[in-house]
Protein backbone atom coordinates (compact mmCIF):
# COMPACT_ATOMS: atom_id res chain seq x y z
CA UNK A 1 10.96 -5.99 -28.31
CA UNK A 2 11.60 -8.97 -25.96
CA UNK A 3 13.70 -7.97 -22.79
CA UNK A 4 11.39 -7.07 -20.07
CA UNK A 5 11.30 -3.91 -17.94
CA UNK A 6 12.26 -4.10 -14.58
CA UNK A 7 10.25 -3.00 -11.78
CA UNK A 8 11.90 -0.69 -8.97
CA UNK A 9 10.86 -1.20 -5.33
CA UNK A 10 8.13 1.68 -4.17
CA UNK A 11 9.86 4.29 -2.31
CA UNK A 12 7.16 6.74 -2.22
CA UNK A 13 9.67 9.54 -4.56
CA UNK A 14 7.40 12.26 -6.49
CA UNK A 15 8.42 11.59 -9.93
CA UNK A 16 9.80 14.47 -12.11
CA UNK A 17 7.16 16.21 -14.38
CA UNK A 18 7.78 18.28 -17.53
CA UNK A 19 4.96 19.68 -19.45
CA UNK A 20 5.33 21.94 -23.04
CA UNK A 21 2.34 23.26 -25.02
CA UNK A 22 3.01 23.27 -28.68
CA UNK A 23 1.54 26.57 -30.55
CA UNK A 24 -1.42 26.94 -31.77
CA UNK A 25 0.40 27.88 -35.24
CA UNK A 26 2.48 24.60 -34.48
CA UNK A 27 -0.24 22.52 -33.84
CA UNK A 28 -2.59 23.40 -36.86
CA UNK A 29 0.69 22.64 -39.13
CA UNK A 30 1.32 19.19 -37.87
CA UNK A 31 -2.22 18.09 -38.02
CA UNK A 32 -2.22 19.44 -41.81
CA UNK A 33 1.18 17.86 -42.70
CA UNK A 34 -0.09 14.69 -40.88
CA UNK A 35 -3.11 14.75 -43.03
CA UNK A 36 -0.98 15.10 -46.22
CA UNK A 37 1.90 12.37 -45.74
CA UNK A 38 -1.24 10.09 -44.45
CA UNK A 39 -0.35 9.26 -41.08
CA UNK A 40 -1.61 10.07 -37.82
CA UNK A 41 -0.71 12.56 -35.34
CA UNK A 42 0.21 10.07 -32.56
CA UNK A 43 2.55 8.58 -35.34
CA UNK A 44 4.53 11.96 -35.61
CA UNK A 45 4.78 12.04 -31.69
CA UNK A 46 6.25 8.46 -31.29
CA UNK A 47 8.28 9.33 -34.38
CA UNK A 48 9.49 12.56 -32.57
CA UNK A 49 10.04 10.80 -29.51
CA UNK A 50 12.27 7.94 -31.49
CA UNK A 51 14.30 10.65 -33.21
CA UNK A 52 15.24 12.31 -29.61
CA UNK A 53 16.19 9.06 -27.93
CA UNK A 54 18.04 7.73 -30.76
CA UNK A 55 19.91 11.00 -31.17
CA UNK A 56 20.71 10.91 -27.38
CA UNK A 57 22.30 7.73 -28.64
CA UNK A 58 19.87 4.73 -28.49
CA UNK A 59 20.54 2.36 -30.53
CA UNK A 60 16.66 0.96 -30.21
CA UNK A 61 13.44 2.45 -29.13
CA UNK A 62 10.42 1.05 -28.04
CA UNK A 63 7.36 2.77 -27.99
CA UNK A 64 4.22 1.78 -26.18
CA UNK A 65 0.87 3.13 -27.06
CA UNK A 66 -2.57 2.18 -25.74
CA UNK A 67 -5.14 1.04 -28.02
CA UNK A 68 -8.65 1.27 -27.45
CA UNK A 69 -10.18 -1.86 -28.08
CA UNK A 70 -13.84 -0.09 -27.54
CA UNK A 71 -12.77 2.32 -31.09
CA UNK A 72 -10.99 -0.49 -32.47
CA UNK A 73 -14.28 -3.23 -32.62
CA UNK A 74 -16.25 -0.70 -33.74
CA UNK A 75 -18.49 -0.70 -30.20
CA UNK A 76 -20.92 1.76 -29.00
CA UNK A 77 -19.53 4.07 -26.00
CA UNK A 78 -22.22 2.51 -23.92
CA UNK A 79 -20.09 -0.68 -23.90
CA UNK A 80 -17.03 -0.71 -20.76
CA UNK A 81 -13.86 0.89 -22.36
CA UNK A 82 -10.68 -1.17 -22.23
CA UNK A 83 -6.80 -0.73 -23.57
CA UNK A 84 -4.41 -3.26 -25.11
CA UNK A 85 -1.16 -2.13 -25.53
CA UNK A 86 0.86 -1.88 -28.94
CA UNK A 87 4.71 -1.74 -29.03
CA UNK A 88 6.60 -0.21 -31.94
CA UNK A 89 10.53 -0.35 -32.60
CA UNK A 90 12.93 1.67 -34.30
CA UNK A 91 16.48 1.26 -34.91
CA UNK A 92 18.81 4.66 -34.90
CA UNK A 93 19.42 4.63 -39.19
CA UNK A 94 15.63 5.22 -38.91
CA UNK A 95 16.21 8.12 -37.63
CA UNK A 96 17.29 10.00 -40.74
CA UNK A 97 14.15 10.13 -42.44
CA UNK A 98 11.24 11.48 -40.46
CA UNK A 99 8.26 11.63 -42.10
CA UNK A 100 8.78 6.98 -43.25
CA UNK A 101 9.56 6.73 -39.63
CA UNK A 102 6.35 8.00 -38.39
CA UNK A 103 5.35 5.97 -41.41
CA UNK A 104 6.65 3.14 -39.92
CA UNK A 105 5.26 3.96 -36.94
CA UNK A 106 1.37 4.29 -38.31
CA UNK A 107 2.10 1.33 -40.12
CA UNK A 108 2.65 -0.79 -37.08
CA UNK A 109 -0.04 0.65 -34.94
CA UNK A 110 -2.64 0.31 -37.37
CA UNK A 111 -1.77 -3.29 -37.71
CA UNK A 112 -1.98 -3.71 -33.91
CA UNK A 113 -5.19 -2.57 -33.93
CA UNK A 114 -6.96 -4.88 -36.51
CA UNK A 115 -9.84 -6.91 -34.35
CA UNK A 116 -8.40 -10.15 -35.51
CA UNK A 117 -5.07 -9.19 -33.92
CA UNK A 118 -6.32 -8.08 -31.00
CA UNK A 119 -8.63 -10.93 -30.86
CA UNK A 120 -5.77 -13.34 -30.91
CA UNK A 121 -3.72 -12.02 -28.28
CA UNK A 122 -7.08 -12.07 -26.32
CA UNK A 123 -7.03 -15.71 -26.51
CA UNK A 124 -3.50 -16.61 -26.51
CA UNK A 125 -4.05 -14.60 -22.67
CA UNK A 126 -7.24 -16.60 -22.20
CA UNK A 127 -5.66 -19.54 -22.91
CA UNK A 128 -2.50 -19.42 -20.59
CA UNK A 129 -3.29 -16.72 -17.74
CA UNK A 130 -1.29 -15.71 -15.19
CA UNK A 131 -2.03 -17.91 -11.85
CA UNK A 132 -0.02 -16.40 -9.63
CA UNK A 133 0.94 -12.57 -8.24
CA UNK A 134 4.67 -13.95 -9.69
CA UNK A 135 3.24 -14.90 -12.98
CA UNK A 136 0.97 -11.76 -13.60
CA UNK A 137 4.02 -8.87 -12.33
CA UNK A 138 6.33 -11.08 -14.87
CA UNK A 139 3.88 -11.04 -17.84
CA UNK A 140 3.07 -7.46 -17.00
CA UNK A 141 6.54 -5.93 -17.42
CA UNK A 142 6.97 -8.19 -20.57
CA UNK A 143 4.45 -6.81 -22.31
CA UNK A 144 4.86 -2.95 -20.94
CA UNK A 145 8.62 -2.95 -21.05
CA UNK A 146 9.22 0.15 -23.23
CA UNK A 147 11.60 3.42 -23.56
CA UNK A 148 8.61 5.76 -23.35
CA UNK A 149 4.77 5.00 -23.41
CA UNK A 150 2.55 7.80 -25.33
CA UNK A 151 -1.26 8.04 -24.54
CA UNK A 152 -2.85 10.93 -26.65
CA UNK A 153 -6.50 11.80 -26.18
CA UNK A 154 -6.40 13.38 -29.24
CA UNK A 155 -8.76 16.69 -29.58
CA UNK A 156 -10.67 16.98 -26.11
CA UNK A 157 -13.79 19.47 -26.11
CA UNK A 158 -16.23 20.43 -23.26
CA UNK A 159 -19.08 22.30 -23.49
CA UNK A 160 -19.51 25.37 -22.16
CA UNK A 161 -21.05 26.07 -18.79
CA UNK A 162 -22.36 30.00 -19.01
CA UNK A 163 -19.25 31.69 -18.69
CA UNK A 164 -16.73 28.98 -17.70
CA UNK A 165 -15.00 27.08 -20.88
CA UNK A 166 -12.69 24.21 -20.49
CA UNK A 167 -8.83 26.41 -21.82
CA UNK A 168 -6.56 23.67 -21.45
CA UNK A 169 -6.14 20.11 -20.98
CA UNK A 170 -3.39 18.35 -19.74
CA UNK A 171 -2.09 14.48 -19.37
CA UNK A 172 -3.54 11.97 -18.76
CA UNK A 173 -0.19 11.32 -15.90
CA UNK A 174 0.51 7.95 -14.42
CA UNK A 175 3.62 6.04 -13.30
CA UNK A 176 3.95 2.00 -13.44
CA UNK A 177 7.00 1.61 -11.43
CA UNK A 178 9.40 0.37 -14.57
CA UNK A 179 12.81 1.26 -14.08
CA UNK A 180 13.57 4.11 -16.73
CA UNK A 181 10.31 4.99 -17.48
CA UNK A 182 8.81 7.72 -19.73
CA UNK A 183 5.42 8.14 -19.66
CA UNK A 184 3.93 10.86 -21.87
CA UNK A 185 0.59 12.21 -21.75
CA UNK A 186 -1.00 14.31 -24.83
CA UNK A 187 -4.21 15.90 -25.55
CA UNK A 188 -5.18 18.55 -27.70
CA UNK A 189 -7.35 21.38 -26.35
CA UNK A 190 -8.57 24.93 -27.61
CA UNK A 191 -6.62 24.13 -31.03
CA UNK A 192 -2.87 23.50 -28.78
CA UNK A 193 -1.24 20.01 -28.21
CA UNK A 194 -0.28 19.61 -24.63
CA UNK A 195 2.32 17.08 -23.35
CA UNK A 196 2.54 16.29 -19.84
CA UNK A 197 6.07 13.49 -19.22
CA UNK A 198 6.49 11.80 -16.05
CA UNK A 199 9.73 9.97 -14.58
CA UNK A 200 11.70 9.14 -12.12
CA UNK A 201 14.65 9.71 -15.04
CA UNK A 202 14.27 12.44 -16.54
CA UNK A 203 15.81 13.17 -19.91
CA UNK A 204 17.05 16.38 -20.25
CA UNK A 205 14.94 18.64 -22.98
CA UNK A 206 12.80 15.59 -24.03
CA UNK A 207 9.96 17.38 -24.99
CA UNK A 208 11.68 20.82 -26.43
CA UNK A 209 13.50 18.82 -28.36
CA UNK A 210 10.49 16.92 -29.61
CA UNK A 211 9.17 19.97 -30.44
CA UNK A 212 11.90 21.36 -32.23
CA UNK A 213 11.78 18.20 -34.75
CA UNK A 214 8.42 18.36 -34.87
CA UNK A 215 8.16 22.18 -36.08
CA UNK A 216 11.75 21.42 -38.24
CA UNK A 217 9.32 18.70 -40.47
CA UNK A 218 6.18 20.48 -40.22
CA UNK A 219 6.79 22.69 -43.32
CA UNK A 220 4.59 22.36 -46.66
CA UNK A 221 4.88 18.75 -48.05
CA UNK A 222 6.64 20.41 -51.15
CA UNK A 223 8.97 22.88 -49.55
CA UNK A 224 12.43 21.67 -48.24
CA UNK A 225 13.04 20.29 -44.52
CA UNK A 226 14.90 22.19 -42.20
């Protein structure tokens, strides 16, 4: 988890985009097979997203995923949203066994996102802030340093407006300047997951092949993996 991500100088390149709508068939069997091994969607993805890279031939990968500290202290929505982030790791023999790595992976985010945890790192940050530009782009890409970052809406509805309906969804899309970066955006609309990637290294087939796992280990719980 510890070596930090380097930044690259701005040079103003449009980063490469790749975007893949799972079916609608696809979609309703990962949310019921999530629901049944007891983990969460956004597990599965990071899981899927592990299994690529390590296959690839990573020998460790680092997710990051933002947690909402707003959902995760219980607060109204009137009170100002704001994101932590929580890194997971897998090593490549984790690989072999989907569904316990995106147990793994659930595991570790849902212990990331107990109050007390959170509160802690709040005043660890409190306690020894950054006092310089230096200091703050240092603990930045220590804390952000990461083979891909996932950020999933989840389901995203809008109400209709007389004969205009909101279809599709996609992203949320940013770039942070880390060397390497993936950054994949996810949200679920009109009963299809969306991904949208951005990069300035762009993996070839990332998200087909996350797809293909994911529709390989979406089959009953009792019937046999593909």
């Amino acid at each position: 988890m510890n070596p930090p991500g380097q930044l690259t100088l701005f040079s103003g390149r449009t980063p490469h985009v790749s975007a893949l709508a799972l079916q609608h068939g696809l979609t309703t069997r990962l949310v019921a097979r999530c629901r049944a091994e007891g983990v969460s969607v956004h597990a599965a993805l990071c899981a899927a997203a592990s299994t690529v890279f390590h296959r690839a031939g990573r020998a460790r990968v680092r997710v990051l995923s933002p947690v909402d500290l707003r959902r995760a202290a219980g607060l109204p929505d009137a009170v100002a949203n704001r994101f932590a982030g929580a890194r997971t790791l897998s090593e490549a023999s984790q690989a072999e066994d989907f569904w316990k790595l995106t147990q793994h992976h659930h595991q570790a985010l849902e212990d990331q996102r107990t109050p007390g945890l959170l509160k802690a790192g709040s005043l660890a940050l409190a306690q020894q802030p950054p006092t310089t530009p230096e200091e703050a782009e240092a603990m930045m890409t220590a804390v952000t340093a990461a083979d891909i970052q996932i950020t999933n809406l989840g389901v995203v509805e809008a109400p209709a407006h007389g004969r205009a309906r909101l279809t599709a969804l996609w992203g949320p899309a940013q770039t942070t300047q880390l060397a390497g970066e993936h950054v994949l955006g996810v949200a679920t609309c009109a009963g299809r997951l969306r991904m949208t990637e951005l990069t300035h290294d762009p993996q070839a087939a990332l998200l087909p092949d996350m797809a293909t796992v994911l529709a390989q280990q979406c089959t009953q719980p009792d019937a046999p993996c593909c």
